[in-house]
N, C-alpha and C. Protein backbone atom coordinates (compact mmCIF):
# COMPACT_ATOMS: atom_id res chain seq x y z
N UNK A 1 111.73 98.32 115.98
CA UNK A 1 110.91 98.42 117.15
C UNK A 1 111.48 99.45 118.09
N UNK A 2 110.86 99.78 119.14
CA UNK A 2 111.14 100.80 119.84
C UNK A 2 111.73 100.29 121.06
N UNK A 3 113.10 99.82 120.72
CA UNK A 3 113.61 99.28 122.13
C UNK A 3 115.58 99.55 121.80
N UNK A 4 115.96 99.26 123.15
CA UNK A 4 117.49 99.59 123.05
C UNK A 4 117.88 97.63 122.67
N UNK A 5 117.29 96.75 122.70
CA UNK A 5 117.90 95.57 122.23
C UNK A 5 117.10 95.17 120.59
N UNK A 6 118.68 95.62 120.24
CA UNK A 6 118.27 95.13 118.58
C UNK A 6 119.18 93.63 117.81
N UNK A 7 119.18 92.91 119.30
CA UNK A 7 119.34 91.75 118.21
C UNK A 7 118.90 90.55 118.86
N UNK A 8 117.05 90.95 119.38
CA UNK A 8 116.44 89.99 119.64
C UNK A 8 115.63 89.98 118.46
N UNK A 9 114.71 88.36 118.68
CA UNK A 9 113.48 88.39 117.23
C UNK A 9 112.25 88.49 118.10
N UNK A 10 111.58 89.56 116.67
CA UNK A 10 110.39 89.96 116.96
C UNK A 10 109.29 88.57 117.68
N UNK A 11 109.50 87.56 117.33
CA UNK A 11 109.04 86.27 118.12
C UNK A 11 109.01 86.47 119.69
N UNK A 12 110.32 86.72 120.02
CA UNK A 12 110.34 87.20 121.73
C UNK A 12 109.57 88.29 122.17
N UNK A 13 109.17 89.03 121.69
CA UNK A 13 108.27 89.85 122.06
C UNK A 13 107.19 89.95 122.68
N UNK A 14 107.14 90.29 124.12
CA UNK A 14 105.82 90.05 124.91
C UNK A 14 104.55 90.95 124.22
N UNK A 15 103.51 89.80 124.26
CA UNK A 15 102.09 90.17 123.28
C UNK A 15 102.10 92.29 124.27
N UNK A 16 102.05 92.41 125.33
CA UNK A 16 102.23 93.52 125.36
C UNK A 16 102.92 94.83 125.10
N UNK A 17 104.03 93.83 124.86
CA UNK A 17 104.87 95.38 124.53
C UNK A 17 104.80 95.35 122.84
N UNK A 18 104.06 94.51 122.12
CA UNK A 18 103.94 94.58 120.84
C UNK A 18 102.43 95.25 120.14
N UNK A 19 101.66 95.36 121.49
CA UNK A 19 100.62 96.27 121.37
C UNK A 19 100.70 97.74 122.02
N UNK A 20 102.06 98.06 122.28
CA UNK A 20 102.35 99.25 122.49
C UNK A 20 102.85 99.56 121.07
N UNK A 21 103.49 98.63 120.73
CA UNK A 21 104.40 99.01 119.20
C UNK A 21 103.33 99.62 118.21
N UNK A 22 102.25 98.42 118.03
CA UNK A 22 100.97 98.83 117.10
C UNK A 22 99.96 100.26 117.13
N UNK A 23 99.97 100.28 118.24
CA UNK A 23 99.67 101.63 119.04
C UNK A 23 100.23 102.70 118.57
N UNK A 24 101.67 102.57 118.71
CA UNK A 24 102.12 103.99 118.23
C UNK A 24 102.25 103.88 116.81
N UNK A 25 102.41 102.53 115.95
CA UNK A 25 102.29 102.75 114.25
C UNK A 25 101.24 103.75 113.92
N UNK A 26 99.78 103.29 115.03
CA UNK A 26 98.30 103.64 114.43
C UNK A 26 98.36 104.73 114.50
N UNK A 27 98.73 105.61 115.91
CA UNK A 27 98.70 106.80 116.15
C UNK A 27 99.42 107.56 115.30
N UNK A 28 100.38 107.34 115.08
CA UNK A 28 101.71 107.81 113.57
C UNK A 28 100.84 108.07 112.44
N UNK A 29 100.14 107.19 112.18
CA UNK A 29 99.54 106.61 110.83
C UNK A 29 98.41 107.77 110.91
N UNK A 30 97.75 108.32 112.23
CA UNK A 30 96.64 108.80 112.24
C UNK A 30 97.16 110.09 112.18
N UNK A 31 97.87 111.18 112.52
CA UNK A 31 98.52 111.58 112.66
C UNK A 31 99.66 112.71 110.91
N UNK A 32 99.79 111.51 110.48
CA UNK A 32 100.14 111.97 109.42
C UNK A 32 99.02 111.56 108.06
N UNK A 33 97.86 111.37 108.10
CA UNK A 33 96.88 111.47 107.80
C UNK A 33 96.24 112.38 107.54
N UNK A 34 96.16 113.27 108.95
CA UNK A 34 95.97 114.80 108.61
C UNK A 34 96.64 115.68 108.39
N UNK A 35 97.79 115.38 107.91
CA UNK A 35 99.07 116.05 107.51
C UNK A 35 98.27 116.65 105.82
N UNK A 36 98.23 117.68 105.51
CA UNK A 36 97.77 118.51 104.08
C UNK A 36 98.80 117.67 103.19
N UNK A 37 98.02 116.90 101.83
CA UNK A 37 98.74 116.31 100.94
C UNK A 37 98.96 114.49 100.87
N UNK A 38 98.43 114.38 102.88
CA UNK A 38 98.70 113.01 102.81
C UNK A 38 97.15 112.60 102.82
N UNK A 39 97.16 111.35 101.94
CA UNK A 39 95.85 110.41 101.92
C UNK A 39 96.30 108.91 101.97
N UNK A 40 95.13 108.22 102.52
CA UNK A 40 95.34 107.05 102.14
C UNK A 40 95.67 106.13 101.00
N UNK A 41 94.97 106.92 99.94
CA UNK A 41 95.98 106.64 98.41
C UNK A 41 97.29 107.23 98.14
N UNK A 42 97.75 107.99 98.66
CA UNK A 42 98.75 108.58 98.64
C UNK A 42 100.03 107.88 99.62
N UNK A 43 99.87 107.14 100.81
CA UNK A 43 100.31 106.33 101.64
C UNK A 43 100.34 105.06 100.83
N UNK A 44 99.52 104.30 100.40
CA UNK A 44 99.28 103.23 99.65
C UNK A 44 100.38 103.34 98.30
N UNK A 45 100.25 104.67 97.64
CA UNK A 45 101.28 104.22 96.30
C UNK A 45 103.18 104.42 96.77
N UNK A 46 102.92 105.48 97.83
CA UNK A 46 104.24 105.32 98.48
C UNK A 46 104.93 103.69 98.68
N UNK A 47 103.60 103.19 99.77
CA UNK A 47 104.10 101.94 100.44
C UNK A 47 104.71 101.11 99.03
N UNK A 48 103.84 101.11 98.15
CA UNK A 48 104.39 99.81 96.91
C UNK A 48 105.29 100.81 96.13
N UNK A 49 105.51 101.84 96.14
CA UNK A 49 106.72 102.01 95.13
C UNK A 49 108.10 101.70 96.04
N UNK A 50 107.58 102.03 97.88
CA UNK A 50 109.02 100.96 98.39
C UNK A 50 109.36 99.49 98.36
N UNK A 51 108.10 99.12 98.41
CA UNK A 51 108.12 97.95 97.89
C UNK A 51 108.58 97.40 96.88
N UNK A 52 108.63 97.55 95.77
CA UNK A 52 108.87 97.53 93.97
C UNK A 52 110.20 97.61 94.12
């Protein structure tokens, strides 16, 4: 998360500052989207080969 305290749980997290967090995933997400080469299938087989 985007904060200087890293050894609280994501549980404590005020519903607002966790829709700032989502916010900037989406915008990231949107962002490198139109990046030449990136697709949503292309994001998708990434995500599960980190996964795997």
């Amino acid at each position: 998360m985007f904060t200087d305290q890293h050894t609280g749980q994501l549980a404590e997290v005020p519903a607002a500052r966790m829709r700032t967090v989502v916010d900037a995933w989406a915008d990231r997400t949107e962002a490198l989207m139109r990046e030449p080469g990136w697709s949503r299938s292309t994001s998708s087989k990434t995500a599960a080969r980190r996964s795997a």
